[in-house]
N, C-alpha and C. Protein backbone atom coordinates (compact mmCIF):
# COMPACT_ATOMS: atom_id res chain seq x y z
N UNK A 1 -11.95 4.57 7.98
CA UNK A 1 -10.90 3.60 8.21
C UNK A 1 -9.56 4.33 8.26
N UNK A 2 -8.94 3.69 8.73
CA UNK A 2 -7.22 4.53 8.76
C UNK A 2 -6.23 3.09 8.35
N UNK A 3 -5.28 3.83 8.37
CA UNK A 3 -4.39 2.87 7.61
C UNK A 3 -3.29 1.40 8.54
N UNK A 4 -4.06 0.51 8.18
CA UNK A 4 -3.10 -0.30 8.64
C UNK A 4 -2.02 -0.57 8.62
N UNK A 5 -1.38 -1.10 10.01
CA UNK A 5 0.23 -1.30 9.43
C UNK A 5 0.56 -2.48 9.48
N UNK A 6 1.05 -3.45 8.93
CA UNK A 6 1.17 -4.53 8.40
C UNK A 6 2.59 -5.12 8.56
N UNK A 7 2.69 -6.23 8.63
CA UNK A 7 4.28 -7.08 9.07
C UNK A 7 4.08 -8.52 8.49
N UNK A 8 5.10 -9.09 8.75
CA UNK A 8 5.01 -10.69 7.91
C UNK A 8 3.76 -11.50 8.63
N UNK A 9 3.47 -10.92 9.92
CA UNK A 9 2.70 -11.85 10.68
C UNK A 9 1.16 -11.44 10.59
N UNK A 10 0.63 -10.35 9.99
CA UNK A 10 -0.64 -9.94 9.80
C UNK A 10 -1.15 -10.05 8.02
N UNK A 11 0.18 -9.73 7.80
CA UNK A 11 0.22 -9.84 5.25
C UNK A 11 -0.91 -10.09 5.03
N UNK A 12 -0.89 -11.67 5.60
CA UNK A 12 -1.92 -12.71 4.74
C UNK A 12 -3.53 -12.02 5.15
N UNK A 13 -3.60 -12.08 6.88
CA UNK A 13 -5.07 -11.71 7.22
C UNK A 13 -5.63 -10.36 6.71
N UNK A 14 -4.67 -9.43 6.63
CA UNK A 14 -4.90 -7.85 6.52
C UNK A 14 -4.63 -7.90 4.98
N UNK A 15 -4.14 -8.37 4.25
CA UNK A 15 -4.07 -8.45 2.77
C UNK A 15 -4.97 -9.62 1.92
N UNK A 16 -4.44 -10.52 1.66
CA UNK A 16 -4.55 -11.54 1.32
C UNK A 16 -5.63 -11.99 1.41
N UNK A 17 -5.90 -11.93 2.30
CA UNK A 17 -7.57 -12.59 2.81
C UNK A 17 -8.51 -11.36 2.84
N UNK A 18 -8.44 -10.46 2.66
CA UNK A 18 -9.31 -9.21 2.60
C UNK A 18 -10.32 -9.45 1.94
N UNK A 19 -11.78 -9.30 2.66
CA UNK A 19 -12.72 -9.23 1.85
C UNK A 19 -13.36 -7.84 0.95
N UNK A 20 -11.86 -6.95 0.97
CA UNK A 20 -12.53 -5.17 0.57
C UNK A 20 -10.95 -5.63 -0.75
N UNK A 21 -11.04 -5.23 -1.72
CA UNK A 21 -9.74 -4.36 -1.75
C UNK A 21 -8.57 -3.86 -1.10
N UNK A 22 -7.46 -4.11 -1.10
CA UNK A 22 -6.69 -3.45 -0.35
C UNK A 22 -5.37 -2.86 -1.54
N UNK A 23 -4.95 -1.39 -0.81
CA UNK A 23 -3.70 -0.86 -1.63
C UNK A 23 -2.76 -0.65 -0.27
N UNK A 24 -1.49 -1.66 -0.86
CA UNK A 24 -0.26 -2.25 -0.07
C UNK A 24 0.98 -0.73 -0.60
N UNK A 25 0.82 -0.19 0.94
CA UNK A 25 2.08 0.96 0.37
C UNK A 25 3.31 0.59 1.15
N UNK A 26 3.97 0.39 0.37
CA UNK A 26 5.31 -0.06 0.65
C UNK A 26 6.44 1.93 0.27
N UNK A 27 6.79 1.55 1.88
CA UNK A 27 7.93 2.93 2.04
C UNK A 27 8.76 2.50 3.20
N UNK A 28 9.19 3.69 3.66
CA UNK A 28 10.47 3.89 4.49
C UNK A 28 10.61 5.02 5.03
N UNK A 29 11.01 4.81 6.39
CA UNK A 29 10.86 6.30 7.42
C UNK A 29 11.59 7.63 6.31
N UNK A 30 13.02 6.98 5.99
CA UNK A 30 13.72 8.27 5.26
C UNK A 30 13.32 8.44 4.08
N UNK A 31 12.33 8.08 3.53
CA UNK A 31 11.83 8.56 2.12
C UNK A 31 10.83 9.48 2.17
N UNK A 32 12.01 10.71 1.35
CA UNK A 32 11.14 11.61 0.92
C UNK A 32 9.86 11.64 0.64
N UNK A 33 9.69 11.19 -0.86
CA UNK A 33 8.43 10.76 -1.24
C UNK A 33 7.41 9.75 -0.78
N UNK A 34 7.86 8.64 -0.02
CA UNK A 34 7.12 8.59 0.48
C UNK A 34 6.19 9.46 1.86
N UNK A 35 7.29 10.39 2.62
CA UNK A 35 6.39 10.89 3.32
C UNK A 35 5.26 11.86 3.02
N UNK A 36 5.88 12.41 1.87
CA UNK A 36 4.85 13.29 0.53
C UNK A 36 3.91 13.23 0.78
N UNK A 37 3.50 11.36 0.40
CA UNK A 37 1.99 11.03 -0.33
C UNK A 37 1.81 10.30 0.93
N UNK A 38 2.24 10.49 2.08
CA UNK A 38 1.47 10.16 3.13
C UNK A 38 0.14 10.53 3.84
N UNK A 39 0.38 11.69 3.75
CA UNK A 39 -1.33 12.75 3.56
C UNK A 39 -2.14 12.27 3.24
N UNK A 40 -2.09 12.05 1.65
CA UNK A 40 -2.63 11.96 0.69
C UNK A 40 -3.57 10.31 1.32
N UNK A 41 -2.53 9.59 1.62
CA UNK A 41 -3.21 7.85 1.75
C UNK A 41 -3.88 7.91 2.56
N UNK A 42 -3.67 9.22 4.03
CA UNK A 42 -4.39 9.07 5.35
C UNK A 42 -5.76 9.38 4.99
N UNK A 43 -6.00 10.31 4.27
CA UNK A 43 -6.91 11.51 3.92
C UNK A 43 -8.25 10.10 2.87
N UNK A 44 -7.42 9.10 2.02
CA UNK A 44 -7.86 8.66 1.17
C UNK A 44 -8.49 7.18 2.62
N UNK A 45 -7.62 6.93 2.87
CA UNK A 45 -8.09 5.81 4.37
C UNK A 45 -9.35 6.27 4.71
N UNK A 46 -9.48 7.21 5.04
CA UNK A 46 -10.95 7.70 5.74
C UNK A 46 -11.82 8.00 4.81
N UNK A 47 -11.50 8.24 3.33
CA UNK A 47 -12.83 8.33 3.29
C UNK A 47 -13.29 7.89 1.91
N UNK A 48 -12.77 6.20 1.95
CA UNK A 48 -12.76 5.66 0.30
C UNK A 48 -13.06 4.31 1.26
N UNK A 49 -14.74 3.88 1.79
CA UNK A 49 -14.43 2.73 3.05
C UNK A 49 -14.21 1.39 2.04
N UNK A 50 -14.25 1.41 0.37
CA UNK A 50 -14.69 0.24 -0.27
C UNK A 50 -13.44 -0.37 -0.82
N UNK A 51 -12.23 0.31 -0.04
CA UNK A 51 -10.81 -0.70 0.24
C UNK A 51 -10.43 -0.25 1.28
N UNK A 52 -9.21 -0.78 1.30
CA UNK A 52 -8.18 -0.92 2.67
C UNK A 52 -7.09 -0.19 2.21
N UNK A 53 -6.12 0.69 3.03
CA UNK A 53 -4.61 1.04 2.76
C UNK A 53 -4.18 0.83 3.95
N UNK A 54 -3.04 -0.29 3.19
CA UNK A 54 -2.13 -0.56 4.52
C UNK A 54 -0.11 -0.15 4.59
N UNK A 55 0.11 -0.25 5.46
CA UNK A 55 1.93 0.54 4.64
C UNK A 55 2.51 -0.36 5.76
N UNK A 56 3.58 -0.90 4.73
CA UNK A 56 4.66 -1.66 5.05
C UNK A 56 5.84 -1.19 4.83
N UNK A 57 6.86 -1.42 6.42
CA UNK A 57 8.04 -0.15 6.24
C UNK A 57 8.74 -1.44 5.39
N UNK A 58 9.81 -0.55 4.41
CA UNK A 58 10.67 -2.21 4.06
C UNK A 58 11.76 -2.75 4.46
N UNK A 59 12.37 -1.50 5.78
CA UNK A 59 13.02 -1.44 6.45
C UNK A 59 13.09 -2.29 7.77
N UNK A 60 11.93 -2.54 8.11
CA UNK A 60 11.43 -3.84 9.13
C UNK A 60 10.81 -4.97 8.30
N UNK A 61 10.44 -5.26 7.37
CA UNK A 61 9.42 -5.56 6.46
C UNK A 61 10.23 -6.26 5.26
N UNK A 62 12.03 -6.46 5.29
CA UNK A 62 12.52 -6.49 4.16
C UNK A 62 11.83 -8.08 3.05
N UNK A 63 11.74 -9.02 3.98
CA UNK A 63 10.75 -10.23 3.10
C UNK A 63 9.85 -9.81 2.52
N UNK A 64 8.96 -9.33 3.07
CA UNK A 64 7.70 -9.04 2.28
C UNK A 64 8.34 -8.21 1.16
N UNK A 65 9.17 -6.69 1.08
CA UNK A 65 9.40 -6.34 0.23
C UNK A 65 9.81 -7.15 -1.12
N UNK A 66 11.13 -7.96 -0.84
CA UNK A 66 11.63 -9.08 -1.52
C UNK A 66 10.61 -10.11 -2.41
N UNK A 67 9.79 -10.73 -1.25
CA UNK A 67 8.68 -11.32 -1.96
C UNK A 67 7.60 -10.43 -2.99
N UNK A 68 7.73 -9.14 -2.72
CA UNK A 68 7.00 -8.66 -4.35
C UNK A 68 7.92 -7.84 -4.74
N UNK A 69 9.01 -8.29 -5.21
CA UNK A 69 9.82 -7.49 -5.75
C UNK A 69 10.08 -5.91 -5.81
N UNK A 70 9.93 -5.23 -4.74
CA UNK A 70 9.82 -3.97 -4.63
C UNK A 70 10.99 -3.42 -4.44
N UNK A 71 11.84 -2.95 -5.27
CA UNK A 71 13.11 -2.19 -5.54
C UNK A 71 13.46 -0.43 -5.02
N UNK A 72 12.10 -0.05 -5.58
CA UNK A 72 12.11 1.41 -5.24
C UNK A 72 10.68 1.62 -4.70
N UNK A 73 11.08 3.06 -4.27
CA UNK A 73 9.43 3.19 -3.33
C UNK A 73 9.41 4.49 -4.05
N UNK A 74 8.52 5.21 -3.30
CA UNK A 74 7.56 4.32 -2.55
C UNK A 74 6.84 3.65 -3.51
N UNK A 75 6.02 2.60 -3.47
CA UNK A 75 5.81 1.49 -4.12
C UNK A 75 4.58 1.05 -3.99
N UNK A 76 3.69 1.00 -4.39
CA UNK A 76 1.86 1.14 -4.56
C UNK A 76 1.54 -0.18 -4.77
N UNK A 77 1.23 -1.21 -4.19
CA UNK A 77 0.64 -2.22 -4.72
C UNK A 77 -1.07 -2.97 -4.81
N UNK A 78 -1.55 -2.89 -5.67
CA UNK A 78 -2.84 -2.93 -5.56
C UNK A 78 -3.46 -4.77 -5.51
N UNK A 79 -4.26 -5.00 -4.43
CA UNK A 79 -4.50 -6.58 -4.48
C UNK A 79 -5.79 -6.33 -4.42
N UNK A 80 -6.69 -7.46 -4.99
CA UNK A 80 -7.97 -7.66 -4.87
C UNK A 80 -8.28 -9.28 -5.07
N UNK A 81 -8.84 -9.63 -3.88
CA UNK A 81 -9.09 -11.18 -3.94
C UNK A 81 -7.49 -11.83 -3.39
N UNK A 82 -6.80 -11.27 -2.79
CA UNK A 82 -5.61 -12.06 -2.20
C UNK A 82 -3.91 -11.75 -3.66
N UNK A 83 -4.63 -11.44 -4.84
CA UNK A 83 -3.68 -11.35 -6.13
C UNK A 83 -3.46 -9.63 -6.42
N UNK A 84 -1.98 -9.88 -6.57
CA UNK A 84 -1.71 -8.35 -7.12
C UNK A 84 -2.57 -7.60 -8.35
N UNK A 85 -2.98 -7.01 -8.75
CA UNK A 85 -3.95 -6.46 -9.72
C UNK A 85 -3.34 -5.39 -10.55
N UNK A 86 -2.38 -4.30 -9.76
CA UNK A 86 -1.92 -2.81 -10.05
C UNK A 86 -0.95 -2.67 -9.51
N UNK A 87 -0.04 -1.90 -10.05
CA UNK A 87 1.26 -1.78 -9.71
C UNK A 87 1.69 -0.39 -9.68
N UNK A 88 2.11 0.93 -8.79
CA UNK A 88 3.16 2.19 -9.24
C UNK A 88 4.35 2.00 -8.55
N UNK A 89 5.13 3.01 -8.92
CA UNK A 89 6.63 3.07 -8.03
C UNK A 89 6.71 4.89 -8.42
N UNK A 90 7.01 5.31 -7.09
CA UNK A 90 7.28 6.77 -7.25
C UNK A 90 6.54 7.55 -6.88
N UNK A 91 6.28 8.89 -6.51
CA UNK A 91 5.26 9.82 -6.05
C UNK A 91 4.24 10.31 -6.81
N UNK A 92 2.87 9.47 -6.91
CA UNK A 92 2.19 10.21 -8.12
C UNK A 92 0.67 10.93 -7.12
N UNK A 93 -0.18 11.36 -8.06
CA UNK A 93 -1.25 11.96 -7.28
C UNK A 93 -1.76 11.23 -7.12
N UNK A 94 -3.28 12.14 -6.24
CA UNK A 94 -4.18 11.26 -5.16
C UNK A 94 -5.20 11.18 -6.72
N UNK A 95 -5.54 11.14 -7.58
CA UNK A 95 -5.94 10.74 -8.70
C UNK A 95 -5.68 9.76 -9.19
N UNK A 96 -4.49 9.88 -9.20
CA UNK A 96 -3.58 8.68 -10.05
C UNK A 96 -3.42 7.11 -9.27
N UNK A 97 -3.54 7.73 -7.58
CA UNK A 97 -4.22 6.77 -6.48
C UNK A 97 -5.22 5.92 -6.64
N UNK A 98 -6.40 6.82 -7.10
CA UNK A 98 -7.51 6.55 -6.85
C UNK A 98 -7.75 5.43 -8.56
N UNK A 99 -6.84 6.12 -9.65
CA UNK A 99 -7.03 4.90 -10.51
C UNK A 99 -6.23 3.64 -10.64
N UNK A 100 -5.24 4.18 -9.58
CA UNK A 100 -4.69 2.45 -9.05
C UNK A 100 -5.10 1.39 -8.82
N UNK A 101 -6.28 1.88 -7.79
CA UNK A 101 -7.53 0.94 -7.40
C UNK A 101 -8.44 0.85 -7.97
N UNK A 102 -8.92 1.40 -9.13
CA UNK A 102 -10.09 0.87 -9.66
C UNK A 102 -9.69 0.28 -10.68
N UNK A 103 -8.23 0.53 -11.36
CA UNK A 103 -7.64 -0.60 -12.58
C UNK A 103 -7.67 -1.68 -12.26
């Protein structure tokens, strides 16, 4: 799988309604860190098929940001069943990824 990209008009179907897991990365073209751990999510997209990663710029995207309160990025949000579950903010490892989603 590779990573979806997501807007106010897909959220609900590509999130929300997901029948896998999904981890909602919320960034921005000029962020450093987020382009960091961009690798890291592509690398994890392909080959973790038992969720979804999708990235929402918040720069086009500013509602959705707003609606989950996302202040700083890059910004990790973990949903399962349509409800937030897990939460990071900041550049952490592809470990620390991977226990995002299984918390």
């Amino acid at each position: 799988m590779t990573i979806v990209e997501v807007n106010k008009d897909n959220f609900e179907d590509e999130v929300l309604k997901s029948d896998i897991p999904v981890l909602a990365d919320f960034n921005a073209e000029w962020c450093g860190p987020c382009r960091s751990m961009k690798p890291m999510l592509e690398e994890m997209a392909k080959t973790n098929p038992g969720y979804k990663i999708v990235s929402i710029d918040i720069d086009a995207e500013d509602e959705l940001a707003e609606d989950y309160d996302v202040s700083s990025i890059p910004c990790l949000v973990a949903f399962r069943d349509g409800e937030e579950v897990n939460r990071s903010v900041g550049l952490i490892s592809r470990d620390a990824i991977a226990e995002l989603m299984e918390g």
